[in-house]
N, C-alpha and C. Protein backbone atom coordinates (compact mmCIF):
# COMPACT_ATOMS: atom_id res chain seq x y z
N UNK A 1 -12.12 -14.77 -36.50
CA UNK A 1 -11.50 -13.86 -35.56
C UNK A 1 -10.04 -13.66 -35.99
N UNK A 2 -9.69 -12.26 -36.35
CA UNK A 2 -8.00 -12.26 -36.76
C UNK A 2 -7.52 -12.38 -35.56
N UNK A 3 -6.56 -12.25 -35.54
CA UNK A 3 -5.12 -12.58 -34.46
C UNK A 3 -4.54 -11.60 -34.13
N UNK A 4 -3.41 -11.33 -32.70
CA UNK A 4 -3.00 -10.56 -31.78
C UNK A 4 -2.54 -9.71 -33.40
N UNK A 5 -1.80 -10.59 -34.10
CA UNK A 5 -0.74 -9.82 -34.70
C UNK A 5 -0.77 -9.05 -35.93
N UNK A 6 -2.12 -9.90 -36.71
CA UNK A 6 -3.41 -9.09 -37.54
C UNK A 6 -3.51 -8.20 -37.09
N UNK A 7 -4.11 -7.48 -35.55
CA UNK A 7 -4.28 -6.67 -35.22
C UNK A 7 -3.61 -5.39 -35.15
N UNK A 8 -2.39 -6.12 -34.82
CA UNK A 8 -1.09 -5.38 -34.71
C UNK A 8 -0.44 -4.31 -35.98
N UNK A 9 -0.68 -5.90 -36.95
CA UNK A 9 -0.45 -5.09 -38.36
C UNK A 9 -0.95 -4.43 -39.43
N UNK A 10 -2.25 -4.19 -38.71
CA UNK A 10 -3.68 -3.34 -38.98
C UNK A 10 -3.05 -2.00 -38.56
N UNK A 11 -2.69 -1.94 -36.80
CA UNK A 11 -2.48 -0.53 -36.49
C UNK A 11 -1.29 -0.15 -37.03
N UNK A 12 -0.04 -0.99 -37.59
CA UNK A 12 0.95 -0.64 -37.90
C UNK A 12 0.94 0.40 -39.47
N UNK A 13 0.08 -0.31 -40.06
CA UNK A 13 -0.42 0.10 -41.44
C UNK A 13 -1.15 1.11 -41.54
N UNK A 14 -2.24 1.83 -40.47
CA UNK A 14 -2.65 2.89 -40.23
C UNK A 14 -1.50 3.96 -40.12
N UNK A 15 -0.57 3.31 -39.28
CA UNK A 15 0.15 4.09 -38.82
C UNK A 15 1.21 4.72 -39.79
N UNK A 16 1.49 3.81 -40.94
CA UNK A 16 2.17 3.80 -42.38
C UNK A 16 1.29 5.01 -42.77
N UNK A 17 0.15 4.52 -43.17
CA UNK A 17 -0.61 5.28 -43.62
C UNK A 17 -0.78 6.67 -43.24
N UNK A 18 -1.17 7.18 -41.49
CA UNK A 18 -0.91 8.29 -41.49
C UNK A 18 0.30 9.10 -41.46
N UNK A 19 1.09 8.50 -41.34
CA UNK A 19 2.28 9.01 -41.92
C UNK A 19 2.91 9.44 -43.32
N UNK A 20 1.83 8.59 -44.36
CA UNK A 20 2.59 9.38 -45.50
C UNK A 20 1.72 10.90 -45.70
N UNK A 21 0.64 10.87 -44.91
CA UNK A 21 -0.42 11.88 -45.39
C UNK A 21 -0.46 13.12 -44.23
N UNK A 22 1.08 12.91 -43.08
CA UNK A 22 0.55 13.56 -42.07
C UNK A 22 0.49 15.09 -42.19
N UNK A 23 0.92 15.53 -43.06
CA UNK A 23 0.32 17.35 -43.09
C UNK A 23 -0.68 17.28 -43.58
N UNK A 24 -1.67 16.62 -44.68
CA UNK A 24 -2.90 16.76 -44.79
C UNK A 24 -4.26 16.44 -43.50
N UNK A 25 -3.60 15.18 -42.29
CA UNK A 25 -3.76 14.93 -41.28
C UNK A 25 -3.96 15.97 -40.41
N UNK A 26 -2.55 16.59 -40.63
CA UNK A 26 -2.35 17.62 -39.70
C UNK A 26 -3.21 18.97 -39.63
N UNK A 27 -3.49 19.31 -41.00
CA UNK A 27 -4.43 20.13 -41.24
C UNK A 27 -6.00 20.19 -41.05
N UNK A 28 -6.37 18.80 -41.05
CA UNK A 28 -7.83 18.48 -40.58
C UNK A 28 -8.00 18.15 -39.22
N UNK A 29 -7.05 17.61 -38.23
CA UNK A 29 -7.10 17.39 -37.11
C UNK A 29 -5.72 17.79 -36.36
N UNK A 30 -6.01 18.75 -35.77
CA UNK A 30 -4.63 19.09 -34.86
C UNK A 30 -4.70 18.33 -34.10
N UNK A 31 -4.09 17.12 -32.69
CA UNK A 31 -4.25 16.89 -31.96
C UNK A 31 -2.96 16.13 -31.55
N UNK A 32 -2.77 16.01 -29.96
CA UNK A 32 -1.41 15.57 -29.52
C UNK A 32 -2.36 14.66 -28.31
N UNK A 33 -2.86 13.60 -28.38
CA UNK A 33 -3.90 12.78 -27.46
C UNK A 33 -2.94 11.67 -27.65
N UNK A 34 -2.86 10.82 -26.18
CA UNK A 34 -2.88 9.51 -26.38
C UNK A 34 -3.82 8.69 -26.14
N UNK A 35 -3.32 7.61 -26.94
CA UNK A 35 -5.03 6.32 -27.60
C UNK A 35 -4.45 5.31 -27.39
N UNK A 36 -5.73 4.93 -27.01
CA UNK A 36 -5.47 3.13 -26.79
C UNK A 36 -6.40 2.62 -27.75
N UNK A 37 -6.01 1.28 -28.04
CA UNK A 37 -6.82 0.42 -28.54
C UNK A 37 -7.09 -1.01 -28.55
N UNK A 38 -8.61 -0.73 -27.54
CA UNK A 38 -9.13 -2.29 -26.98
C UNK A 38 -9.12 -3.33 -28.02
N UNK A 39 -9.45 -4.50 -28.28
CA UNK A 39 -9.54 -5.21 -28.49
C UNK A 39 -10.45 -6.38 -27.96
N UNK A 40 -11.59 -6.50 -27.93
CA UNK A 40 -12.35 -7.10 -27.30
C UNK A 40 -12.55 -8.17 -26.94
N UNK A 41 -12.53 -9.26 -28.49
CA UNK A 41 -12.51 -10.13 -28.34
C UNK A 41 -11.77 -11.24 -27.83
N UNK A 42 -10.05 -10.82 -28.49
CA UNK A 42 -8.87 -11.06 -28.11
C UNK A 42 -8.48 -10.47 -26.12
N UNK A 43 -8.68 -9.94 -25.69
CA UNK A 43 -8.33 -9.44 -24.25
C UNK A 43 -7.32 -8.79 -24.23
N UNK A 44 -7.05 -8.10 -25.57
CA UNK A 44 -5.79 -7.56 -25.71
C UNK A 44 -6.16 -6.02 -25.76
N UNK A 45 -4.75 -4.81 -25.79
CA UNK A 45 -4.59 -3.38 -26.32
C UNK A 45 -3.42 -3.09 -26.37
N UNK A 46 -3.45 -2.15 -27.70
CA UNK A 46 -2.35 -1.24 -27.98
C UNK A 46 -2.58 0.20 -27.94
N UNK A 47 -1.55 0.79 -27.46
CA UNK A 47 -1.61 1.79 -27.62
C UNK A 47 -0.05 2.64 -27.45
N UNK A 48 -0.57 4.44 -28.14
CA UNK A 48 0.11 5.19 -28.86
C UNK A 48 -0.29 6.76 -28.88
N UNK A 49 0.18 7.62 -29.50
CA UNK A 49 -0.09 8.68 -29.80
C UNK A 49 -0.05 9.04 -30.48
N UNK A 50 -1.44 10.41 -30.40
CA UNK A 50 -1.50 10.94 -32.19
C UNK A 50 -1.25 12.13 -31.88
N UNK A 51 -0.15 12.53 -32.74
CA UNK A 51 0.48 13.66 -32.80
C UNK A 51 1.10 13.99 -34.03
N UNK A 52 1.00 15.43 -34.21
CA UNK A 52 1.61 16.66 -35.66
C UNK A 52 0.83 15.67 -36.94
N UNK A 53 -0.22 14.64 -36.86
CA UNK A 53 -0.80 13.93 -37.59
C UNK A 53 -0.22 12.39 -38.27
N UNK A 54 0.12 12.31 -36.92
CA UNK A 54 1.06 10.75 -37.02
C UNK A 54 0.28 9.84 -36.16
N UNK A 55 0.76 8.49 -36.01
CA UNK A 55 0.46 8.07 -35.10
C UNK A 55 1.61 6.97 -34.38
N UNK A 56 2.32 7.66 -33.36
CA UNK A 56 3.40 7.41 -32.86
C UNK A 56 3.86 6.61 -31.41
N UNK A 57 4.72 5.72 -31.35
CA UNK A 57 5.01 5.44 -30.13
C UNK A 57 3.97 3.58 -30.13
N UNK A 58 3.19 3.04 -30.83
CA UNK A 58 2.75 1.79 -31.26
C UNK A 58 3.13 0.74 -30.53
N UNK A 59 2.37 0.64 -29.40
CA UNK A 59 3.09 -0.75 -28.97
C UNK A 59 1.96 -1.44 -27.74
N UNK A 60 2.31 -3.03 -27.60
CA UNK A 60 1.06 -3.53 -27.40
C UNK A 60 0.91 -2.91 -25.34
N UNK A 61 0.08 -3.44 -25.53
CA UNK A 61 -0.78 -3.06 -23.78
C UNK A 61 -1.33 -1.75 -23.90
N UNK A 62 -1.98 -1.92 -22.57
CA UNK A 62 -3.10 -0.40 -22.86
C UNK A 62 -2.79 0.59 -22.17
N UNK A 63 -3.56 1.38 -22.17
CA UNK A 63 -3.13 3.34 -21.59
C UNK A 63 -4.23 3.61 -20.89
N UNK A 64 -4.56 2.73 -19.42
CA UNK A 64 -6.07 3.33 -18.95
C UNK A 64 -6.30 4.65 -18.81
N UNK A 65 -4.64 5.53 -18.95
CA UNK A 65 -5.16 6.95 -19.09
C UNK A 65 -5.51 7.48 -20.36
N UNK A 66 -6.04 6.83 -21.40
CA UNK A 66 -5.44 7.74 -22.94
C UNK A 66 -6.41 8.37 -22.60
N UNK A 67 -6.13 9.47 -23.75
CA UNK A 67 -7.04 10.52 -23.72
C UNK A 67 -8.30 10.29 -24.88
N UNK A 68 -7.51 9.03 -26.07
CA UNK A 68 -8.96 8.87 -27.00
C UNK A 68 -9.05 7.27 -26.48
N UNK A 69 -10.07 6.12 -26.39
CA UNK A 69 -9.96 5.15 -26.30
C UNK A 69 -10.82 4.16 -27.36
N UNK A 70 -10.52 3.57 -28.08
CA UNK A 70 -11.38 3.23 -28.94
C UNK A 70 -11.17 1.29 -28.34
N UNK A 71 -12.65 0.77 -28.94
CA UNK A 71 -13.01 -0.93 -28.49
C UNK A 71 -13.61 -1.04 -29.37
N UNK A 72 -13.09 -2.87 -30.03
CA UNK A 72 -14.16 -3.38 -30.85
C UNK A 72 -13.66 -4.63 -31.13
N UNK A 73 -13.94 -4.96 -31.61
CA UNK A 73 -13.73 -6.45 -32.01
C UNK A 73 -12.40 -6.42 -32.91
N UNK A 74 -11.12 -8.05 -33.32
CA UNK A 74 -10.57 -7.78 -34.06
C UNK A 74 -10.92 -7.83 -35.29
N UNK A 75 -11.69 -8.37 -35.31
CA UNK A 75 -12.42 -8.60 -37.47
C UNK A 75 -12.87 -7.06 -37.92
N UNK A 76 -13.55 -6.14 -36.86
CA UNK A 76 -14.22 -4.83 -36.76
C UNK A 76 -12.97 -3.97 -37.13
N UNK A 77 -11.83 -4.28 -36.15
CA UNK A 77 -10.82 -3.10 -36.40
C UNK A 77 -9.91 -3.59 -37.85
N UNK A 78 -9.76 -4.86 -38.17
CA UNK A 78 -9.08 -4.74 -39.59
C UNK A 78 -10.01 -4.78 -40.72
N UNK A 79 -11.47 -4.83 -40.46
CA UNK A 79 -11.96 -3.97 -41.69
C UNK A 79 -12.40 -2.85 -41.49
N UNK A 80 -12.19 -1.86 -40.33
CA UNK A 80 -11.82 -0.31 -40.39
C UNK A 80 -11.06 -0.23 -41.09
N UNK A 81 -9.73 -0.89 -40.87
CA UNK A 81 -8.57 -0.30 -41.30
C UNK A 81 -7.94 -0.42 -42.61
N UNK A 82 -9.00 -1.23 -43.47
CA UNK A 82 -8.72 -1.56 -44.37
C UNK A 82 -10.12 -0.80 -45.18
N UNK A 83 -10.51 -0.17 -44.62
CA UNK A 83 -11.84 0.75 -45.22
C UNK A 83 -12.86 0.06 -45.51
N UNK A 84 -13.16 -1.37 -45.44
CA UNK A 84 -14.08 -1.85 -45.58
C UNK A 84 -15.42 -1.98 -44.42
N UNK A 85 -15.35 -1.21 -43.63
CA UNK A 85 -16.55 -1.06 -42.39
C UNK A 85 -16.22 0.47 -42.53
N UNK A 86 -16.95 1.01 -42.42
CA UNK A 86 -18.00 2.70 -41.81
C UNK A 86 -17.67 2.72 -40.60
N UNK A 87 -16.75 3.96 -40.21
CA UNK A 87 -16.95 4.24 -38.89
C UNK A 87 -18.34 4.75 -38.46
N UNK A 88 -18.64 5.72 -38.58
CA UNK A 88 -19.63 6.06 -38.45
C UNK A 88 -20.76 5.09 -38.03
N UNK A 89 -20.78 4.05 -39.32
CA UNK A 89 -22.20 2.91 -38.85
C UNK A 89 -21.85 2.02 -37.77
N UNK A 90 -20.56 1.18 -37.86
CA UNK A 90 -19.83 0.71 -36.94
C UNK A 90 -20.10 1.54 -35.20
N UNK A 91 -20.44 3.03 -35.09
CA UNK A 91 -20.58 3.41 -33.89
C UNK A 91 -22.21 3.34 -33.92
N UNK A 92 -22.83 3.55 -34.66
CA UNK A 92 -24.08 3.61 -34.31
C UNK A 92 -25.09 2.03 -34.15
N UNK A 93 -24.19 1.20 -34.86
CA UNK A 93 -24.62 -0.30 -34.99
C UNK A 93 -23.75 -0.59 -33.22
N UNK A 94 -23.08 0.37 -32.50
CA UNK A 94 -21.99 -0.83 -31.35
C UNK A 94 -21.30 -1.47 -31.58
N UNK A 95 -20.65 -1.23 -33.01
CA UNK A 95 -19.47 -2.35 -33.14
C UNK A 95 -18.06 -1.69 -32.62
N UNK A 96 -18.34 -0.41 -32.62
CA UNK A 96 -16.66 0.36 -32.29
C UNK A 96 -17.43 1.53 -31.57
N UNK A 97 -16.63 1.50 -30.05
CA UNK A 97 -16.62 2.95 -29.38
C UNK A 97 -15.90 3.60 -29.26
N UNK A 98 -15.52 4.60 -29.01
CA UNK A 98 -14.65 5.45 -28.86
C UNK A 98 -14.93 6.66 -27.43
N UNK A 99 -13.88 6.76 -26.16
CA UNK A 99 -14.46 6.96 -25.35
C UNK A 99 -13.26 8.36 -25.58
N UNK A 100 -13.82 9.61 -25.74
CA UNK A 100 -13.06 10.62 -26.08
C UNK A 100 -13.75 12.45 -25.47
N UNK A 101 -12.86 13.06 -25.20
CA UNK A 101 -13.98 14.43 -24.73
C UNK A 101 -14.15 15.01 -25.57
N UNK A 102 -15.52 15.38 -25.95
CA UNK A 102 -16.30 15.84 -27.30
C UNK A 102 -15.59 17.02 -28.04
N UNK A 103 -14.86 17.66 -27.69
CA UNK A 103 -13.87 18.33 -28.54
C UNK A 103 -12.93 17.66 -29.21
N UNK A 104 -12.22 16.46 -28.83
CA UNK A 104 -11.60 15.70 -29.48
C UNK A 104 -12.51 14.84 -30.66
N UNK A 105 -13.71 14.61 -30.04
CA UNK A 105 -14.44 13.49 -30.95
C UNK A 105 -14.96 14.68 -32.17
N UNK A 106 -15.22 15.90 -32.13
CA UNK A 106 -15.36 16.52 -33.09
C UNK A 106 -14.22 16.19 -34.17
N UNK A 107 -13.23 16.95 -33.45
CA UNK A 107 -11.73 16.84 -34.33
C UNK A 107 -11.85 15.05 -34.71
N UNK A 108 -11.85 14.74 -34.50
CA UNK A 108 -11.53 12.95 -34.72
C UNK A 108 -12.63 12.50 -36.00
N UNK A 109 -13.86 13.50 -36.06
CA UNK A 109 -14.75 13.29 -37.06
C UNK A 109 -14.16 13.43 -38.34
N UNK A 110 -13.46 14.77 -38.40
CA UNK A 110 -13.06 14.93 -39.61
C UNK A 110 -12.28 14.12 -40.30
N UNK A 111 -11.30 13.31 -39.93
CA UNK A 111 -10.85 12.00 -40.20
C UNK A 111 -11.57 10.98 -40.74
N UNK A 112 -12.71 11.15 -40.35
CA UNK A 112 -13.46 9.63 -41.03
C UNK A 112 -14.41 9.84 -41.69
């Protein structure tokens, strides 16, 4: 099981990440949503917003309002984030949900 801060520096590194790429981001997914992100195992969440193809504002506790919400385990979310797990299979196996309104989860496809 990784740790609060594994976790942390999973989303931080995404967040590196979409940032160096955010006009190519920006071009495949327009969206200005805020997201949370459960953590299951741990009892923890962070959350943030994705916006102009960033992902901005990073910080721990959750957003029972976000507008995308994603849950999963911490071992699940740092080998998302490290590309080693399939989103895709990861949702169809139940390892990661994502609770989002299907116009967003379209847009959110193209990302992964």
């Amino acid at each position: 099981m990784a740790s609060v801060d594994e976790c942390r520096q999973a989303l931080q590194d995404l967040a590196a990440r979409l940032d160096r790429d955010a006009e190519t981001v920006r071009e495949r997914v327009d969206l200005d949503r805020t997201l949370a992100c459960r953590i299951t195992d741990l009892d923890t969440a962070f959350h943030g917003r994705l916006t102009n193809g960033r992902l901005v504002g990073l910080t721990d506790g959750d957003d029972p309002k976000a507008k995308i919400a994603m849950s999963t385990s911490s071992d699940d979310l740092i080998a998302l984030v490290r590309g080693e797990l399939d989103i895709t299979k990861a949702i169809a196996a139940r390892r990661v949900s994502i609770k989002a309104n299907p116009f967003d989860l379209m847009k959110l496809r193209k990302l992964l």
